[in-house]
PDB file of N, CA and C in Angstrom:
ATOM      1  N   UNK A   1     185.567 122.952 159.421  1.00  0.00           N
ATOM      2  CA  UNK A   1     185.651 124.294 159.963  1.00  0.00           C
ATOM      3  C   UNK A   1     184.787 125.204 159.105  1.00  0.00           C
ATOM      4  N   UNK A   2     183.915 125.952 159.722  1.00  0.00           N
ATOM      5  CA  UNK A   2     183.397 127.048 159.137  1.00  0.00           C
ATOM      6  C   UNK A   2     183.624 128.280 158.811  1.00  0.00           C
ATOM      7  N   UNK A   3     183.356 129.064 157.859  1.00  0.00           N
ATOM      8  CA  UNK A   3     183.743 130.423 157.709  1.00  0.00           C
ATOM      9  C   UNK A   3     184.546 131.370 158.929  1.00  0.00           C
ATOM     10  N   UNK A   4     182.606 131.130 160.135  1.00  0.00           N
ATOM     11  CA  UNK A   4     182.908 131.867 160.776  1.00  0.00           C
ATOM     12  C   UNK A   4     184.437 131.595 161.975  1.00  0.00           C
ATOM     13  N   UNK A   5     184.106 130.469 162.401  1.00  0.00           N
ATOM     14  CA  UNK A   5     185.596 129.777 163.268  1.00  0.00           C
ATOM     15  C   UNK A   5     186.889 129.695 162.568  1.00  0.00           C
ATOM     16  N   UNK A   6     186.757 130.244 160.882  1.00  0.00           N
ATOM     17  CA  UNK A   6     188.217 130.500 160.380  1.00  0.00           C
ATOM     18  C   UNK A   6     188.372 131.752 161.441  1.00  0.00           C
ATOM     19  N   UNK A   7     187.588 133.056 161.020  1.00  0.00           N
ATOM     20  CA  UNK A   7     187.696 134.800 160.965  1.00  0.00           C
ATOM     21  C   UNK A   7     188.130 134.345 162.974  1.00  0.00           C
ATOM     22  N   UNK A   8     187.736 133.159 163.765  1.00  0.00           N
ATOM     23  CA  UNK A   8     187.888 133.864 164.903  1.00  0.00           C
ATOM     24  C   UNK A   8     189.538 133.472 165.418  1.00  0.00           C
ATOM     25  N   UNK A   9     190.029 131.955 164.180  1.00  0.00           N
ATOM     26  CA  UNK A   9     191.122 131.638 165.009  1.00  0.00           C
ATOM     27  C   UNK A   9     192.407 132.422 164.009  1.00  0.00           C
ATOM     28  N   UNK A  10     191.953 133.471 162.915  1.00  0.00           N
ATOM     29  CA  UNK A  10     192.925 134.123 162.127  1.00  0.00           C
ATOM     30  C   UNK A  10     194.350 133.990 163.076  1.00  0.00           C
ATOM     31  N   UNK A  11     193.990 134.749 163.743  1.00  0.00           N
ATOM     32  CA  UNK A  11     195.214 135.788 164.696  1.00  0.00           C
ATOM     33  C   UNK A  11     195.682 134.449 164.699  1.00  0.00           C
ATOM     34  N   UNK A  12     195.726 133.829 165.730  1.00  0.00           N
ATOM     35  CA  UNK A  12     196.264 132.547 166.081  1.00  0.00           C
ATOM     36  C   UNK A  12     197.112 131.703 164.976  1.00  0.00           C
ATOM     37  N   UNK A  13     196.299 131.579 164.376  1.00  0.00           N
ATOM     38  CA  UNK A  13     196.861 130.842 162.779  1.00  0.00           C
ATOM     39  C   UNK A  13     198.518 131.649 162.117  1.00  0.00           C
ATOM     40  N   UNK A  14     198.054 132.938 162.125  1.00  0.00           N
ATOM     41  CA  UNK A  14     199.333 133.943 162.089  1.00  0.00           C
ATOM     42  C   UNK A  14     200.211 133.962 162.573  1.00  0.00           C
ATOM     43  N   UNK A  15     200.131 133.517 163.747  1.00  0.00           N
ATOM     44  CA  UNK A  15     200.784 133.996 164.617  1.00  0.00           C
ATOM     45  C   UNK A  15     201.861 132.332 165.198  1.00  0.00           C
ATOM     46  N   UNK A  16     201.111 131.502 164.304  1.00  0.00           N
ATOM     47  CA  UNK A  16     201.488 129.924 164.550  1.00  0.00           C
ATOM     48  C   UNK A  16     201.420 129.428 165.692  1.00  0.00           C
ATOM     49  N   UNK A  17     200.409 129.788 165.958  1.00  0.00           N
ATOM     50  CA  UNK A  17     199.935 129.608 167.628  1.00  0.00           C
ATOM     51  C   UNK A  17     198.679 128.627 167.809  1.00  0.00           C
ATOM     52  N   UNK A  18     198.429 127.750 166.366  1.00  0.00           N
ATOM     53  CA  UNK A  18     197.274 126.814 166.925  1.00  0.00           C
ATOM     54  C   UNK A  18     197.617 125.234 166.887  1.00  0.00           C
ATOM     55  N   UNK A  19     196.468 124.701 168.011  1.00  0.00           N
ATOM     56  CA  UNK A  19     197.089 123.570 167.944  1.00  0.00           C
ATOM     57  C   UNK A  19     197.297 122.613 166.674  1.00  0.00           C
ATOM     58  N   UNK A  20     197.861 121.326 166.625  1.00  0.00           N
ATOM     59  CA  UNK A  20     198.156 120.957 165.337  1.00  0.00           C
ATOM     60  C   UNK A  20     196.878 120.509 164.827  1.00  0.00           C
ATOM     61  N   UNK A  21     195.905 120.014 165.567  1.00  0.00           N
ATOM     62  CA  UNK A  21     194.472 119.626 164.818  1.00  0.00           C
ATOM     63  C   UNK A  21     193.679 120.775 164.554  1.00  0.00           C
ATOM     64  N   UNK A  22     193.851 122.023 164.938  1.00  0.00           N
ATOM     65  CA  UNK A  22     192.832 123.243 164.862  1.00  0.00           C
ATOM     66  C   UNK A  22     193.555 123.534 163.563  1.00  0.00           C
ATOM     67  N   UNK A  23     195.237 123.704 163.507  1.00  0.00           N
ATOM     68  CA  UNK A  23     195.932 123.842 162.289  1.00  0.00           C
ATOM     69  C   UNK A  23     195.611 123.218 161.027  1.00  0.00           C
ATOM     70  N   UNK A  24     195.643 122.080 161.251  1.00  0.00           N
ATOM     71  CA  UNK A  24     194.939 121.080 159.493  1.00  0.00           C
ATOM     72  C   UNK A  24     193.379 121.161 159.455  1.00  0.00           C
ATOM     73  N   UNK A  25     192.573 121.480 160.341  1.00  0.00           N
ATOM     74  CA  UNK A  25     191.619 121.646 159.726  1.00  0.00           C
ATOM     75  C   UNK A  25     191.527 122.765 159.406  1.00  0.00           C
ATOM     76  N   UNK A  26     192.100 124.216 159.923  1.00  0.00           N
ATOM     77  CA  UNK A  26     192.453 125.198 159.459  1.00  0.00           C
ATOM     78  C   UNK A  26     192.693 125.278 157.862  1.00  0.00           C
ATOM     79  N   UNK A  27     194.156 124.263 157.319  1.00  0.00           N
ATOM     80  CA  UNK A  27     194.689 124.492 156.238  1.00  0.00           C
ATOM     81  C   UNK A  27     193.407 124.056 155.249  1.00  0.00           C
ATOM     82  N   UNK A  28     192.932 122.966 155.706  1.00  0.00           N
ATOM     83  CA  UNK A  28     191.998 121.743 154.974  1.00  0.00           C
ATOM     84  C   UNK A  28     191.126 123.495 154.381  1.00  0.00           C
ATOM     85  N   UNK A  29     190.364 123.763 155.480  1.00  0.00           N
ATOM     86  CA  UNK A  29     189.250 124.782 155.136  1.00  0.00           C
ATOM     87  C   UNK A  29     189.487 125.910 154.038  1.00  0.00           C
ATOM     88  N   UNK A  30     190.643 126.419 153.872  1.00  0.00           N
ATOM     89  CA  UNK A  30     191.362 127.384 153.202  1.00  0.00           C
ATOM     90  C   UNK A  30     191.411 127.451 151.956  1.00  0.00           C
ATOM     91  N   UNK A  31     191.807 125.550 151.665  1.00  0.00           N
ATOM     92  CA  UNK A  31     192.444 124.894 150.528  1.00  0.00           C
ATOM     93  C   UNK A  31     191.200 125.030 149.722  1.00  0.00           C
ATOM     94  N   UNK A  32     189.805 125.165 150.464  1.00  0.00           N
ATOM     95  CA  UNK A  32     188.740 124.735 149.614  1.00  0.00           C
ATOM     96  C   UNK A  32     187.584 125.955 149.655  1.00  0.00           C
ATOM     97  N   UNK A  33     187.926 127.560 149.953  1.00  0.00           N
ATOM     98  CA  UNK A  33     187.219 128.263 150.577  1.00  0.00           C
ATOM     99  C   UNK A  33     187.987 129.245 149.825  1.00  0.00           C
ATOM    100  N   UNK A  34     187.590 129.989 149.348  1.00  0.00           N
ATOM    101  CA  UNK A  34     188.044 131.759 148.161  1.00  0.00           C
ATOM    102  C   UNK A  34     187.978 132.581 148.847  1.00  0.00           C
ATOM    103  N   UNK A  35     187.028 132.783 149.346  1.00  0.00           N
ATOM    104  CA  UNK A  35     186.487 133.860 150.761  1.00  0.00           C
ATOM    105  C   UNK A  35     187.595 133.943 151.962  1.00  0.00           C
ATOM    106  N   UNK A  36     187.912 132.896 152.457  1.00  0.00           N
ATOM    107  CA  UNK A  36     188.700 132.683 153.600  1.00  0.00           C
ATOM    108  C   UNK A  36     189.995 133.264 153.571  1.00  0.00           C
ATOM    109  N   UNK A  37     190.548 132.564 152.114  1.00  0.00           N
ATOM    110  CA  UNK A  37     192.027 132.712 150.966  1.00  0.00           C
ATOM    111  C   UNK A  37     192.134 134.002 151.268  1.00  0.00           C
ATOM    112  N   UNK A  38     190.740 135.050 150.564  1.00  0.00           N
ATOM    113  CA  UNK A  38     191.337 136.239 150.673  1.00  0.00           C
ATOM    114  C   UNK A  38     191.189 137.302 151.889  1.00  0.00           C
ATOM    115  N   UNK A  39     190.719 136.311 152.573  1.00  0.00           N
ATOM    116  CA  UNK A  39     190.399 137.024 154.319  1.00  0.00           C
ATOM    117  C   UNK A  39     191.923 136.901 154.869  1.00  0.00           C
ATOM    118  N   UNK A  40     192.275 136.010 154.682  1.00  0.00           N
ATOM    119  CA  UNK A  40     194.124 135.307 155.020  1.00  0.00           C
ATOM    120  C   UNK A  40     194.868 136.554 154.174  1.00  0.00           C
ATOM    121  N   UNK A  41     194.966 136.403 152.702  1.00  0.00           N
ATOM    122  CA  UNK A  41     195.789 137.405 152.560  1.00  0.00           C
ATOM    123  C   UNK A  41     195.929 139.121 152.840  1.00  0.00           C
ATOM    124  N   UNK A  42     194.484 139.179 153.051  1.00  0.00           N
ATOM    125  CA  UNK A  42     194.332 140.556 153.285  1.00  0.00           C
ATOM    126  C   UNK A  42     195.180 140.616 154.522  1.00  0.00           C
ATOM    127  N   UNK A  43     194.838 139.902 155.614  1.00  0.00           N
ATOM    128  CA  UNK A  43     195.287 140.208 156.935  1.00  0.00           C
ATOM    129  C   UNK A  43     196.470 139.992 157.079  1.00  0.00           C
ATOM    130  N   UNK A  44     197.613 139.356 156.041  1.00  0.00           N
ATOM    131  CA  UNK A  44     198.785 139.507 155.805  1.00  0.00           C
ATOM    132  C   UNK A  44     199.489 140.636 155.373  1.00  0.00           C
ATOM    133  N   UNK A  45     198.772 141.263 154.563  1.00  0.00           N
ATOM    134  CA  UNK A  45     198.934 142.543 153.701  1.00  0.00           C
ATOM    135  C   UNK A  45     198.658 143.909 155.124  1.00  0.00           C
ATOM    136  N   UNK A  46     197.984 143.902 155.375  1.00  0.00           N
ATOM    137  CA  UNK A  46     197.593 144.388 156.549  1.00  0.00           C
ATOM    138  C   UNK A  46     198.642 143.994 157.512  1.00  0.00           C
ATOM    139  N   UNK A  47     199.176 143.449 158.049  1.00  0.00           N
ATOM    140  CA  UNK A  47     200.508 143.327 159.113  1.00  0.00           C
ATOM    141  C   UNK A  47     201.553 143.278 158.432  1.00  0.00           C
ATOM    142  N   UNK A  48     201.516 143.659 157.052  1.00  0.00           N
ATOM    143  CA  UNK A  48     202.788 143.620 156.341  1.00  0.00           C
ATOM    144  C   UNK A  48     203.096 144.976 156.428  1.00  0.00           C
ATOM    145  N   UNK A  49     202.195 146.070 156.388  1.00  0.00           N
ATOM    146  CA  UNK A  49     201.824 147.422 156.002  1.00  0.00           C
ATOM    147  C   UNK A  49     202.051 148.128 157.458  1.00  0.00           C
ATOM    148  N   UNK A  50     201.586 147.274 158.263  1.00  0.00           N
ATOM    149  CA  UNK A  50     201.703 147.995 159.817  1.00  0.00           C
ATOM    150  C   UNK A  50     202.667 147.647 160.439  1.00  0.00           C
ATOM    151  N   UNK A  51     203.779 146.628 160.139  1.00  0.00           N
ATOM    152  CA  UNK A  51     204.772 146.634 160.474  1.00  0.00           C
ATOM    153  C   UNK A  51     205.956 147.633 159.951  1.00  0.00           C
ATOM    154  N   UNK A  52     205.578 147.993 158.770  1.00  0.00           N
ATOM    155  CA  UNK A  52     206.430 149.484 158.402  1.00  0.00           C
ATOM    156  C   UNK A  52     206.474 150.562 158.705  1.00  0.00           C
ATOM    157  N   UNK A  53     205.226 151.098 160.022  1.00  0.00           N
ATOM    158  CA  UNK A  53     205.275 152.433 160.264  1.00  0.00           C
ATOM    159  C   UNK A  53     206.357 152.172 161.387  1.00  0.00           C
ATOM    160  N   UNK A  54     206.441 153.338 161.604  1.00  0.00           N
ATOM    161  CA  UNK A  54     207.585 153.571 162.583  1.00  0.00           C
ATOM    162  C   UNK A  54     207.176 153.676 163.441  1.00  0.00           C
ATOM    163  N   UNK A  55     207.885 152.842 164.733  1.00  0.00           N
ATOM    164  CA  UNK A  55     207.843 152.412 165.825  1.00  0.00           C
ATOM    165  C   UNK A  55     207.318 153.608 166.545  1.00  0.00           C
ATOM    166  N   UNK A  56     207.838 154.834 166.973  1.00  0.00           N
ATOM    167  CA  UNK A  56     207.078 155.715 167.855  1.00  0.00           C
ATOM    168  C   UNK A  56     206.455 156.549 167.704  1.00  0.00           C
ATOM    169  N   UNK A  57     205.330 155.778 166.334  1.00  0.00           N
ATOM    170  CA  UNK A  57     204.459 156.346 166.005  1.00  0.00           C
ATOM    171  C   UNK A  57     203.140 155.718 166.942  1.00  0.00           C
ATOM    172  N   UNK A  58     203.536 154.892 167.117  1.00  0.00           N
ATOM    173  CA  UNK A  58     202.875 153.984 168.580  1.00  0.00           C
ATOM    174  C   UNK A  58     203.410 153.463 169.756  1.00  0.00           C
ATOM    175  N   UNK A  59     202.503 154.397 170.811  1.00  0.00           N
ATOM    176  CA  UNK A  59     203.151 153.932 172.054  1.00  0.00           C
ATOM    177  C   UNK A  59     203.372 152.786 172.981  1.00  0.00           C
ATOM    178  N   UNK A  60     204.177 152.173 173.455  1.00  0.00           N
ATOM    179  CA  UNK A  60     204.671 150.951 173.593  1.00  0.00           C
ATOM    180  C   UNK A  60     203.053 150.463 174.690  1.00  0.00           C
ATOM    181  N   UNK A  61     202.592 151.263 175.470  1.00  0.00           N
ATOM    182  CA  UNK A  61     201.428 151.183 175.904  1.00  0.00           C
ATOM    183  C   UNK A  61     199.647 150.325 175.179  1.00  0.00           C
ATOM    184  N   UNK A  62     200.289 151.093 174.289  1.00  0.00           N
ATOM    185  CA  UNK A  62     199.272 151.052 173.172  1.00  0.00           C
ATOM    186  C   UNK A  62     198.823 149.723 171.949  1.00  0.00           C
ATOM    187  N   UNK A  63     200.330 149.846 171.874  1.00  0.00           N
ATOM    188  CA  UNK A  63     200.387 148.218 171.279  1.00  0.00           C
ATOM    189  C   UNK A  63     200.348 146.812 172.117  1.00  0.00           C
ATOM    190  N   UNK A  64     200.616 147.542 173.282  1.00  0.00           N
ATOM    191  CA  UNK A  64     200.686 145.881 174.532  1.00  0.00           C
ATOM    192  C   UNK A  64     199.035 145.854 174.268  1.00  0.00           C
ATOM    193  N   UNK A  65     198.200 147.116 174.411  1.00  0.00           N
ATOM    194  CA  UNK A  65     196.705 147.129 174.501  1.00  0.00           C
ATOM    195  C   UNK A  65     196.149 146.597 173.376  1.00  0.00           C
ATOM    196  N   UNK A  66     196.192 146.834 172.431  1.00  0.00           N
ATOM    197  CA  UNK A  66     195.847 146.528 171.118  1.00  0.00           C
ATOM    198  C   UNK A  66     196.222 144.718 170.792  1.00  0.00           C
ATOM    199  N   UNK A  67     197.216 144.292 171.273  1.00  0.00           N
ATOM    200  CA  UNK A  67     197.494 143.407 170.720  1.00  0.00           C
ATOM    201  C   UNK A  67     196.753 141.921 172.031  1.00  0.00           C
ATOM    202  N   UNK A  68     196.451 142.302 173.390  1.00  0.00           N
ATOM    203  CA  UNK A  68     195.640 142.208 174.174  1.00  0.00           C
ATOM    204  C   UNK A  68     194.022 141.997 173.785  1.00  0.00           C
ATOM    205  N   UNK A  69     193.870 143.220 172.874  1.00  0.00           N
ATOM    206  CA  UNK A  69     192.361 142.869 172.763  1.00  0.00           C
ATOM    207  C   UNK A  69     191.896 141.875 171.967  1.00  0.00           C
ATOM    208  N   UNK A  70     193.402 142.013 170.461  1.00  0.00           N
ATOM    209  CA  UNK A  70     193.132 141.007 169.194  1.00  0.00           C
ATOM    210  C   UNK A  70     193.063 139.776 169.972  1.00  0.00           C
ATOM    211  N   UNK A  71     194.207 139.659 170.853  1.00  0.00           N
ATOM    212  CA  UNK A  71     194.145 137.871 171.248  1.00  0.00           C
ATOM    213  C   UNK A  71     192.649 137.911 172.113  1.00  0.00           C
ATOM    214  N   UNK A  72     192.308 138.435 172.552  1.00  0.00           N
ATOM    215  CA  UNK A  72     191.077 137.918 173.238  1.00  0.00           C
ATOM    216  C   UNK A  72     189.666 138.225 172.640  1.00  0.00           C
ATOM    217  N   UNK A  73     189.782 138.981 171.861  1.00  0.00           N
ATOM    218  CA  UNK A  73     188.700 138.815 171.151  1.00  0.00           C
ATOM    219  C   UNK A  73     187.736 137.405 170.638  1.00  0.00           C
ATOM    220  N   UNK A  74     186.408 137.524 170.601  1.00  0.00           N
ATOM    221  CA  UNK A  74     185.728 136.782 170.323  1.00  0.00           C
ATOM    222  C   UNK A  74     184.439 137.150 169.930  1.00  0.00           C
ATOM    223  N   UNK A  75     184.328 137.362 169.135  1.00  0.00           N
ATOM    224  CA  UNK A  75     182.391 137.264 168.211  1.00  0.00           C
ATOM    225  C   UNK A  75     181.699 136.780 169.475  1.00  0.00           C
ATOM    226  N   UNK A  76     180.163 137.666 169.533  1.00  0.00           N
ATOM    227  CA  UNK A  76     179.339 137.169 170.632  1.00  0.00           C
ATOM    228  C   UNK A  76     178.326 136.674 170.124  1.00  0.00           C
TER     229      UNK A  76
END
């Protein structure tokens, strides 16, 4: 797995949503990659942080949208 196909299946990985072979080569890549490590923790830290604001500080609209675009997103 490469850098870039870590950054696209993040979400997924998070979210324990990949399959089990996308998963170990996932972990494999991680185990051996500094860059990646701290691409992973940031984006933990980051949904750790945004799960503390308060709920209607965002509209239930808003987050169905948002969380819509993350899953479908893809690098062109």
């Amino acid at each position: 797995m490469t850098c870039r196909e870590l950054v696209e299946l993040v979400t997924e990985y998070l979210e324990g949503a990949l399959a089990p072979h996308e998963h170990a080569r996932f972990e494999e890549h991680v185990t051996t990659c500094p860059s990646c490590q701290a691409h992973i923790d940031q984006m933990r830290r980051t949904i750790a942080v945004l799960g503390r604001l308060p709920e209607e500080l965002l509209p239930e609209s808003a987050e169905h949208d948002l969380l819509e675009a993350f899953r479908g997103w893809r690098p062109s």
